[in-house]
Protein backbone atom coordinates (compact mmCIF):
# COMPACT_ATOMS: atom_id res chain seq x y z
CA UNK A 1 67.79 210.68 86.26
CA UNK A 2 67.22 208.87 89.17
CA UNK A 3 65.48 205.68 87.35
CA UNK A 4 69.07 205.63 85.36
CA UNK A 5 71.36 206.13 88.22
CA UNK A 6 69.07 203.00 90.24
CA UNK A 7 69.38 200.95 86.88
CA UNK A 8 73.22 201.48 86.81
CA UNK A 9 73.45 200.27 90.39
CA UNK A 10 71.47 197.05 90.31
CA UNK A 11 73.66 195.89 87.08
CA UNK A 12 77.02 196.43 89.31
CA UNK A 13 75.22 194.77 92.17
CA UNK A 14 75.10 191.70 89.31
CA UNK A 15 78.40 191.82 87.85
CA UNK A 16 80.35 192.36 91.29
CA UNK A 17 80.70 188.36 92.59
CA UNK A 18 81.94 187.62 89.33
CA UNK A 19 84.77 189.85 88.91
CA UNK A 20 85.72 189.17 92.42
CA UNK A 21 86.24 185.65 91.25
CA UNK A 22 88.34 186.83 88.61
CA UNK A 23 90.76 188.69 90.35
CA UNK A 24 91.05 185.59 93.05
CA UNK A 25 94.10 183.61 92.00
CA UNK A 26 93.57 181.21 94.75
CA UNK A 27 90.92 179.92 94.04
CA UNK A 28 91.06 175.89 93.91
CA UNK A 29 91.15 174.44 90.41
CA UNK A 30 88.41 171.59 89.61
CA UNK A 31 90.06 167.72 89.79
CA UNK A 32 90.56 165.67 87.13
CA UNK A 33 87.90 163.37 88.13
CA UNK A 34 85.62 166.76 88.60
CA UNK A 35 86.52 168.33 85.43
CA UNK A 36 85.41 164.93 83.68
CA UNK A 37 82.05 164.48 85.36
CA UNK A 38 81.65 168.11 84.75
CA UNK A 39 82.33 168.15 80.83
CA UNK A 40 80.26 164.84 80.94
CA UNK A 41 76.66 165.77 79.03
CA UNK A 42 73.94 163.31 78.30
CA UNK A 43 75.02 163.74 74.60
CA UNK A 44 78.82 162.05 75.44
CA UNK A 45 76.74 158.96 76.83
CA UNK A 46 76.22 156.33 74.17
CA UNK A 47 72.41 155.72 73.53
CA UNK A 48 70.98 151.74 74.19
CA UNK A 49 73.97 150.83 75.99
CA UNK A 50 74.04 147.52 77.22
CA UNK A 51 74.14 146.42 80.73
CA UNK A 52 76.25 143.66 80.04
CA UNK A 53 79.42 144.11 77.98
CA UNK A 54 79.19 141.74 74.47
CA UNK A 55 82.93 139.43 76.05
CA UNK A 56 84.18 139.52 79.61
CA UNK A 57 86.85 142.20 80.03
CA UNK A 58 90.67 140.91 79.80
CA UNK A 59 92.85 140.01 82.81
CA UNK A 60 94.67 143.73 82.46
CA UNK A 61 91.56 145.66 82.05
CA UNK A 62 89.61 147.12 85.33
CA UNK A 63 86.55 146.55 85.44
CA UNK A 64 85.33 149.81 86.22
CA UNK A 65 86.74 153.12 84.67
CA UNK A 66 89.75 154.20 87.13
CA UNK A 67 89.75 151.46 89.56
CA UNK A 68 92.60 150.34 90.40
CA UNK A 69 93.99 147.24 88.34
CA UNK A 70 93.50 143.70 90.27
CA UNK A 71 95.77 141.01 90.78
CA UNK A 72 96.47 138.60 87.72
CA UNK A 73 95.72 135.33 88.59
CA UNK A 74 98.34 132.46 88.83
CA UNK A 75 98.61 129.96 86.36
CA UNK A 76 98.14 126.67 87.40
CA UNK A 77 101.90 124.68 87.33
CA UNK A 78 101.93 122.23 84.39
CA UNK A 79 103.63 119.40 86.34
CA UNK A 80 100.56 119.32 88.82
CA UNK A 81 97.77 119.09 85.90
CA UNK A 82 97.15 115.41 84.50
CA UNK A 83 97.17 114.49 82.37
CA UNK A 84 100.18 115.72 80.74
CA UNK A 85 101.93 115.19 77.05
CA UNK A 86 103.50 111.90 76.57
CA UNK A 87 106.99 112.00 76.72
CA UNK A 88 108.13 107.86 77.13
CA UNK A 89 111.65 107.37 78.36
CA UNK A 90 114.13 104.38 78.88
CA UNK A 91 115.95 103.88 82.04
CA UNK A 92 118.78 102.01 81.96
CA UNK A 93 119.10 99.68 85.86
CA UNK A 94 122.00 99.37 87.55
CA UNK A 95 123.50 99.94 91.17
CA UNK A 96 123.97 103.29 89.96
CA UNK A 97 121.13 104.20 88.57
CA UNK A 98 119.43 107.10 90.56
CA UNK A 99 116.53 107.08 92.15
CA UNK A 100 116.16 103.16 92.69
CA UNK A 101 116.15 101.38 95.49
CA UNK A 102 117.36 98.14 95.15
CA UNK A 103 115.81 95.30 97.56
CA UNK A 104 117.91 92.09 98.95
CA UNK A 105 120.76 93.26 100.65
CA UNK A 106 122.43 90.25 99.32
CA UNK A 107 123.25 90.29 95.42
CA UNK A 108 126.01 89.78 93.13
CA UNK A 109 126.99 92.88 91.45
CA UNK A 110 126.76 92.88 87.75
CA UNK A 111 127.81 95.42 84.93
CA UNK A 112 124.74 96.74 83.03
CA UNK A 113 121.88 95.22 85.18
CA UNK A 114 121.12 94.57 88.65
CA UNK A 115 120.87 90.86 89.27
CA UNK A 116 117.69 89.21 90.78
CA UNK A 117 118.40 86.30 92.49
CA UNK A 118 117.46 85.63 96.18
CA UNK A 119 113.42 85.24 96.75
CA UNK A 120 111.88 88.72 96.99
CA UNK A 121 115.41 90.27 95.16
CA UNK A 122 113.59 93.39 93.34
CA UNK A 123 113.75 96.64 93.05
CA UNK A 124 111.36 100.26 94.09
CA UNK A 125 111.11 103.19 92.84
CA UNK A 126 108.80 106.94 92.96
CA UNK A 127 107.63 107.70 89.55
CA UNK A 128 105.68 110.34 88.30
CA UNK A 129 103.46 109.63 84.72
CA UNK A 130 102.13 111.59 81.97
CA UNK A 131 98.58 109.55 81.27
CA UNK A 132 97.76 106.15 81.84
CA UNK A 133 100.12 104.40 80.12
CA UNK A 134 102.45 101.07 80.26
CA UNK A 135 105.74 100.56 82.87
CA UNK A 136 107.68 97.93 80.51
CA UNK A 137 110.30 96.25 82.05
CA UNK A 138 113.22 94.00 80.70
CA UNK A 139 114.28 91.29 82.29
CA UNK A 140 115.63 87.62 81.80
CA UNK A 141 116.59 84.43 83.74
CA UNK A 142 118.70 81.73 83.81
CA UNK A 143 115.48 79.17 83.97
CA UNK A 144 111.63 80.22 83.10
CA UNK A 145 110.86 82.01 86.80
CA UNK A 146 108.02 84.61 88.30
CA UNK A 147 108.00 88.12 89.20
CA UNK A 148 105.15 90.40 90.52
CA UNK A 149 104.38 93.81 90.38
CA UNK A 150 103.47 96.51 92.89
CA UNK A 151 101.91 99.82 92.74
CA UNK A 152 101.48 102.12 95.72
CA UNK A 153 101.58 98.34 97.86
CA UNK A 154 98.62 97.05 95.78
CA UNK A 155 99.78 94.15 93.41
CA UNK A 156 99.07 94.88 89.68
CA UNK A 157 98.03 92.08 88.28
CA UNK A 158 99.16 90.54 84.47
CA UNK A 159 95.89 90.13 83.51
CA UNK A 160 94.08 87.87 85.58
CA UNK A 161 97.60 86.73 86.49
CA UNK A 162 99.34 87.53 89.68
CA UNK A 163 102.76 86.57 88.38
CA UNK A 164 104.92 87.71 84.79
CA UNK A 165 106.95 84.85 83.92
CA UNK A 166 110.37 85.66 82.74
CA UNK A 167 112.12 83.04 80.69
CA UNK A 168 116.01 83.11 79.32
CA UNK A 169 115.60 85.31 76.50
CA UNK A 170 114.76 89.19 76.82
CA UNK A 171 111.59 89.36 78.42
CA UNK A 172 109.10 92.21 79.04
CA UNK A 173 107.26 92.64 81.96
CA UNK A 174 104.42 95.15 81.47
CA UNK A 175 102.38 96.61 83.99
CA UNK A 176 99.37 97.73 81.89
CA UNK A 177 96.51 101.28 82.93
CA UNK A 178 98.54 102.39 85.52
CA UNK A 179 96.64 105.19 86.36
CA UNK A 180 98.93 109.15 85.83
CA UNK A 181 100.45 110.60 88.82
CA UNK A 182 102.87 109.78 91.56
CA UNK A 183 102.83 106.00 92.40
CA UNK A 184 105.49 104.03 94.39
CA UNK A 185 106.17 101.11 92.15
CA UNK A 186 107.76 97.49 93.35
CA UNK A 187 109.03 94.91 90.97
CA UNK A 188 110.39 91.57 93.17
CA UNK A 189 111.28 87.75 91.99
CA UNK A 190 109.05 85.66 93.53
CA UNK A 191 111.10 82.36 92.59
CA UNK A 192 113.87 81.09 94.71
CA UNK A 193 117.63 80.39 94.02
CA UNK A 194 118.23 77.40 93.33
CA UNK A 195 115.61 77.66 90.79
CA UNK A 196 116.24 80.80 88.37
CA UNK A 197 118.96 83.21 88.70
CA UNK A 198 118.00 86.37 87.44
CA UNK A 199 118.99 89.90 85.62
CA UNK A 200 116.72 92.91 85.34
CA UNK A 201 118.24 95.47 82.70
CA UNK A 202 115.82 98.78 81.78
CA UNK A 203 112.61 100.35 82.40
CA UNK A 204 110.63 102.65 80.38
CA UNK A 205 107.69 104.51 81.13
CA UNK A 206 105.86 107.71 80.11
CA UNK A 207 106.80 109.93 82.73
CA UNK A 208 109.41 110.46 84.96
CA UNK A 209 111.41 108.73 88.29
CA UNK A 210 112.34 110.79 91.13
CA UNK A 211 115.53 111.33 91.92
CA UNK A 212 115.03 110.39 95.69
CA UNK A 213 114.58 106.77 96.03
CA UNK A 214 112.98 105.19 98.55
CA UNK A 215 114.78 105.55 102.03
CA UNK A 216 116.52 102.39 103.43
CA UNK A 217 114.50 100.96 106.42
CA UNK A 218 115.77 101.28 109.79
CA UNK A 219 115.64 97.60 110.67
CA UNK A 220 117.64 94.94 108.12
CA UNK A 221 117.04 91.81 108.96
CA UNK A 222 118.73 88.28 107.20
CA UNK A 223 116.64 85.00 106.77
CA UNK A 224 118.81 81.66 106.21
CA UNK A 225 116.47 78.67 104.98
CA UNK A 226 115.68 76.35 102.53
CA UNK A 227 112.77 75.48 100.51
CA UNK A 228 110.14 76.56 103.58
CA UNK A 229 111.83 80.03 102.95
CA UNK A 230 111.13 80.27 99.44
CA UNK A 231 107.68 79.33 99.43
CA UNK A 232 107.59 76.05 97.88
CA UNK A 233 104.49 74.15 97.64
CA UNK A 234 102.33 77.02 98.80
CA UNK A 235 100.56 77.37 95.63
CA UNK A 236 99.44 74.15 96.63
CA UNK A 237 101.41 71.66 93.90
CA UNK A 238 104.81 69.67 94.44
CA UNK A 239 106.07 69.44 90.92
CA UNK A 240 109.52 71.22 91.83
CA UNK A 241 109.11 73.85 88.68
CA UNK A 242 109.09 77.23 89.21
CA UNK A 243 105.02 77.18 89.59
CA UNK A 244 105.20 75.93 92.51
CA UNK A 245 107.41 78.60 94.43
CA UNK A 246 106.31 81.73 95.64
CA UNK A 247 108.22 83.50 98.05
CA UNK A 248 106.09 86.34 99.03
CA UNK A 249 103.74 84.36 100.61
CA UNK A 250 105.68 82.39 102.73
CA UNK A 251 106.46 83.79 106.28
CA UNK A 252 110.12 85.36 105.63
CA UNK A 253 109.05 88.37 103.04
CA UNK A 254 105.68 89.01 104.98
CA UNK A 255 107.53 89.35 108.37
CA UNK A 256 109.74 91.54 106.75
CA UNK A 257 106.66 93.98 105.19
CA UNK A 258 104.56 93.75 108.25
CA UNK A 259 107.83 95.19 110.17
CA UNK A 260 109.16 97.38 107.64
CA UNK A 261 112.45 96.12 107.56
CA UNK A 262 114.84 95.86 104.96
CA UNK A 263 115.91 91.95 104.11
CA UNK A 264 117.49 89.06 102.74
CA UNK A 265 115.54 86.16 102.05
CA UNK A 266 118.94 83.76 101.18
CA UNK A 267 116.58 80.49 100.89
CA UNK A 268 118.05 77.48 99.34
CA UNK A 269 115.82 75.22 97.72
CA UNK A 270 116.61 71.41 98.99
CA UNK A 271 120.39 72.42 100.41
CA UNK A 272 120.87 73.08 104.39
CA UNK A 273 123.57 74.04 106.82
CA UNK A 274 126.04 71.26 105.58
CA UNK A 275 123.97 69.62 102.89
CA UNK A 276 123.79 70.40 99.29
CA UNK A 277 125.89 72.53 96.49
CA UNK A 278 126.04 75.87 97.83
CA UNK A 279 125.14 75.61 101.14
CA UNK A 280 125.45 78.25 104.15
CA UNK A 281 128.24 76.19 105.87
CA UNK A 282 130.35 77.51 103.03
CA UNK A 283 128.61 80.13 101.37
CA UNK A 284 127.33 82.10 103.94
CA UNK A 285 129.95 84.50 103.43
CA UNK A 286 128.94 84.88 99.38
CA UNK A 287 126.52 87.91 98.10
CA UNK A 288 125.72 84.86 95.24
CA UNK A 289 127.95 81.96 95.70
CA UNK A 290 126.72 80.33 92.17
CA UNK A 291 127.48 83.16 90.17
CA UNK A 292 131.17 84.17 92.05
CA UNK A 293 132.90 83.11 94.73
CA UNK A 294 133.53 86.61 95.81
CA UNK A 295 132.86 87.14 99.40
CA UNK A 296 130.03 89.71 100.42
CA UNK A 297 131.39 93.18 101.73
CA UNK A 298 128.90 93.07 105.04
CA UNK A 299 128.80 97.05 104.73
CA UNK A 300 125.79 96.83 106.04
CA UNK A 301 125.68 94.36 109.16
CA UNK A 302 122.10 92.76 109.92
CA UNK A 303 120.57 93.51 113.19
CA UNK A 304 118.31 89.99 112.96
CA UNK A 305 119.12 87.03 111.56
CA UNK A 306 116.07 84.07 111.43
CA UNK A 307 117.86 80.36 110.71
CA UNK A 308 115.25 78.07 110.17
CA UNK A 309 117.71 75.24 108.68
CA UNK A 310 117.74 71.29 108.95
CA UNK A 311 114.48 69.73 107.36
CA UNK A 312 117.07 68.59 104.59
CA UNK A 313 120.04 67.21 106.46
CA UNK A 314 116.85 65.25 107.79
CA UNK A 315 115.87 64.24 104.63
CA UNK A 316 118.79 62.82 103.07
CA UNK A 317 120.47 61.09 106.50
CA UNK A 318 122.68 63.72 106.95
CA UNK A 319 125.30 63.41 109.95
CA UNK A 320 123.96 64.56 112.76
CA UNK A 321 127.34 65.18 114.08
CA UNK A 322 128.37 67.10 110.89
CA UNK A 323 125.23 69.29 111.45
CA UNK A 324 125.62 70.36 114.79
CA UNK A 325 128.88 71.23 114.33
CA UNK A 326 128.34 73.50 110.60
CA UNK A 327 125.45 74.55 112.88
CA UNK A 328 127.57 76.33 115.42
CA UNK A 329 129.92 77.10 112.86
CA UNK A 330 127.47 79.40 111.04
CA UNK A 331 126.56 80.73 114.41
CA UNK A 332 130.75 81.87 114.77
CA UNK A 333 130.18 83.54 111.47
CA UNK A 334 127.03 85.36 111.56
CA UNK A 335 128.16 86.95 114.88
CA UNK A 336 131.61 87.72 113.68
CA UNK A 337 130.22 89.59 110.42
CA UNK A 338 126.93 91.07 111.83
CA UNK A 339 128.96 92.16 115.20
CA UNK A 340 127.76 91.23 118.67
CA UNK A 341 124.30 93.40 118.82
CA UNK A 342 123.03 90.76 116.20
CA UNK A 343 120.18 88.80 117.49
CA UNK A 344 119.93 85.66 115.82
CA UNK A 345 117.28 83.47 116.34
CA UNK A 346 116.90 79.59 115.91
CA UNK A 347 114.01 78.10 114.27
CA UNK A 348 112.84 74.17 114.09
CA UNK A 349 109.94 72.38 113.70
CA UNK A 350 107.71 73.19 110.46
CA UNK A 351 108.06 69.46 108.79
CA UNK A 352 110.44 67.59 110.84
CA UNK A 353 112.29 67.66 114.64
CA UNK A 354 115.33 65.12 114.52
CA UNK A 355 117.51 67.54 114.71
CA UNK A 356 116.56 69.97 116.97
CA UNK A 357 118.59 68.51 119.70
CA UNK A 358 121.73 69.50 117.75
CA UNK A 359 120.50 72.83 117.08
CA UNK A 360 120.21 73.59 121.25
CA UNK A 361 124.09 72.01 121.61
CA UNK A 362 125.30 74.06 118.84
CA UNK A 363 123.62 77.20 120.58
CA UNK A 364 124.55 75.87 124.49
CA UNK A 365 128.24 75.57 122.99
CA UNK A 366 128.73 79.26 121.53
CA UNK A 367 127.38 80.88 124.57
CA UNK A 368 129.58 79.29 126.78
CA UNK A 369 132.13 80.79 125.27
CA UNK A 370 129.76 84.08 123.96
CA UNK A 371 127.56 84.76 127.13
CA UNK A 372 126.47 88.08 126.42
CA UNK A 373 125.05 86.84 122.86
CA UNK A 374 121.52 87.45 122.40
CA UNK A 375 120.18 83.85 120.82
CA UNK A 376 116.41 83.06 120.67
CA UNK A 377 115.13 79.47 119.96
CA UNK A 378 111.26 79.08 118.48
CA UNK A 379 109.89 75.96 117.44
CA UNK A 380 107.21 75.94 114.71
CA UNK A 381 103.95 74.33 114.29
CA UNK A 382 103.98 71.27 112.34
CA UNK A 383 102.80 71.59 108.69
CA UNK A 384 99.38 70.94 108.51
CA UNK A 385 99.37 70.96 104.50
CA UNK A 386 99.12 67.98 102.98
CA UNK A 387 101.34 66.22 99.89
CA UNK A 388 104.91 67.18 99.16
CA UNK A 389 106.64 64.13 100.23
CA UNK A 390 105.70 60.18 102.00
CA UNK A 391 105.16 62.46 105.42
CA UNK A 392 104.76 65.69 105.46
CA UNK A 393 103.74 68.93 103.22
CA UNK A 394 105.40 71.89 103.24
CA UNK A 395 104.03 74.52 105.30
CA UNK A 396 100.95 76.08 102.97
CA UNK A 397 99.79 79.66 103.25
CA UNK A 398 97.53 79.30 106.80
CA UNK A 399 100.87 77.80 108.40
CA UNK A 400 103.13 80.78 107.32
CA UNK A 401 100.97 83.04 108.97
CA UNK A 402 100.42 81.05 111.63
CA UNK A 403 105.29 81.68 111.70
CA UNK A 404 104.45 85.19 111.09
CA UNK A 405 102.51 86.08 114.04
CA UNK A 406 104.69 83.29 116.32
CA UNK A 407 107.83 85.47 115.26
CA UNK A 408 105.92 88.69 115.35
CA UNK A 409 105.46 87.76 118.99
CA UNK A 410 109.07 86.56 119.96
CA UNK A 411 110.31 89.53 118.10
CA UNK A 412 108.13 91.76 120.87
CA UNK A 413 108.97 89.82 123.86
CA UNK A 414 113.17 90.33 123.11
CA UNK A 415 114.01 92.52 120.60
CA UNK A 416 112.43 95.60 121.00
CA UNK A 417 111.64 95.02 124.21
CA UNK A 418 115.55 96.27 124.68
């Protein structure tokens, strides 16, 4: 009796935790995360798994079971990647057209085109292409004349060519492999007036142009000459055609870079102060006195003007008397369309002199009556070039620079030394 009543014991000794737990209805409940690792058994496990999965999981998929998802990542903007699908467009070029920056203050304005006329007349622009590709430009002249090309300040070349010659039918100027992506791109005539006047109608290109154009320069400065002006003979022949001009080597359009000024090269090829058909005696007050006789608006006034005028009232026995009084009538003008801050400064010297001693009475004359007037006088090397006429050459490439850095100086010394 005793062995049974010690047997019954030890069994309720056993059974006693667990109906404790039973009765307990606050006990804590396993997790989620416990009850699956708990009903986990070797047999749920796939056999030979491999340690590697067979593709790399997708961008919504964490990588690990229950991990919280990661950040997609961004996808890359299409307009920065290059290249890009073609997609050629047309612009057509006028005053209006946005985005273009039209260089040479001084032009005629002209429905359906922007006119090209003055040495270094041209236009800039920010454009944005596909692929490598083409910028085709259409263009024509009144007489056979050069342009050259620009890209990010480098000159693109036409081949081995640094010029496109335009002639007086439709004429496309292409600027071939210029490499995808932004670019600031330059198209200027590099052949005078009296040579070529000049039209510039469209551009196409596989891409796009900004809608900001380049911003206007601070500093806008005017440039009255002849022939020395435009560049003739520099490319070192005196045949008069349009070969032998090229403006943007002569001292007025590289002044005008090296100070990052805005300009107008108004050079007239063999015509002077009072000599020649137009000259600035009478046309100083016309944006293009050959094609209208409209007078320019002066909306924006220059804050320099360079004269460097005389070499062909020289040439052709000109009046002296006759010169030095245009000469101080030009003086009356550019001061009472430019205002009184212009500084104007006189220039003499670069292939002949006889004159020079009109040019100081003309100036002595308006500041007696103008004292305040800011006038500058600077006379040039002679040409050291040879050829070009019985005397003299015009000034070649070494004596343009030798202008630039003279003016560069004289420039320091008055006008921003204010």
């Amino acid at each position: 009796m005793k062995k049974i009543i010690v047997s019954l014991l030890l069994i309720l000794c056993l059974l006693l935790p667990t109906l404790l737990i039973a009765c307990d209805d606050t006990a804590t409940p396993p997790t989620e995360e416990e009850s699956s690792e708990e009903s986990t058994t070797l047999a749920d496990v796939p056999q030979n798994t491999p340690s590697t999965p067979d593709k790399p999981n997708q961008p919504n998929e964490p990588s690990e079971p229950n991990s919280p998802e990661k950040p997609l990542p961004e996808e890359p903007d299409p307009s920065l990647s290059y290249p890009r699908p073609s997609n050629v467009y047309t612009y057509p070029l006028t005053e209006q057209t946005q985005g273009i920056k039209v260089l040479g203050e001084r032009r005629a304005k002209l429905d359906g085109c922007i006119s090209m006329d003055w040495t270094g007349s041209g236009i800039e622009f920010n454009a944005d292409l596909n692929t490598v590709s083409t910028v085709s430009f259409v263009a024509k002249a009144s007489a056979p004349c050069y342009y050259k090309a620009y890209v990010d300040g480098k000159l693109h070349k036409n081949g081995t060519s640094d010029y496109f010659t335009v002639g007086t039918d439709d004429t496309t100027i292409e600027l071939k492999n210029v490499p995808y992506g932004k670019h600031v791109i330059r198209l200027v005539k590099a052949t005078g007036y009296t040579l070529a006047l000049s039209q510039l109608y469209s551009v196409t290109l596989d891409g796009t142009i900004s809608e900001t154009a380049p911003a206007k320069n601070d500093l806008y400065i005017e440039f009255l000459g002849d022939s020395i002006s435009c560049g003739w003979g520099i490319m070192g022949n005196y045949d008069g055609g349009y070969e032998s001009q090229d403006g943007t080597q002569a001292y007025p359009y590289r002044l005008a870079q090296r100070l990052n000024a805005d300009y107008a090269i108004l050079g007239l090829s063999g015509r002077g102060v009072i000599y020649g058909t137009p000259n600035f005696d009478k046309n100083y007050l016309h944006a293009s006195p050959s094609r209208s006789s409209a007078e320019h608006n002066f909306s924006r006034q220059a804050d320099i003007v360079i004269i460097n005028l005389g070499t062909n009232e020289q040439g052709n026995n000109a009046s002296s008397t006759d010169f030095g009084a245009g000469y101080l009538r030009l003086l009356e003008t550019i001061f009472q369309k430019n205002g009184d801050d212009c500084v104007v400064y006189c220039l003499w010297g670069a292939m002949n002199g006889a004159y020079n001693a009109r040019i100081q009475n003309a100036i002595d004359t308006y500041l007696a009556s103008h004292s305040t007037a800011q006038i500058y006088e600077l006379e040039l090397e002679r040409s050291t070039t040879p050829g070009g006429s019985p005397s003299w050459g015009h000034p070649g490439y070494g004596d343009n620079t030798k202008y630039v850095f003279a003016l560069e100086a004289l420039l320091n010394e008055t006008y921003f030394a204010n």
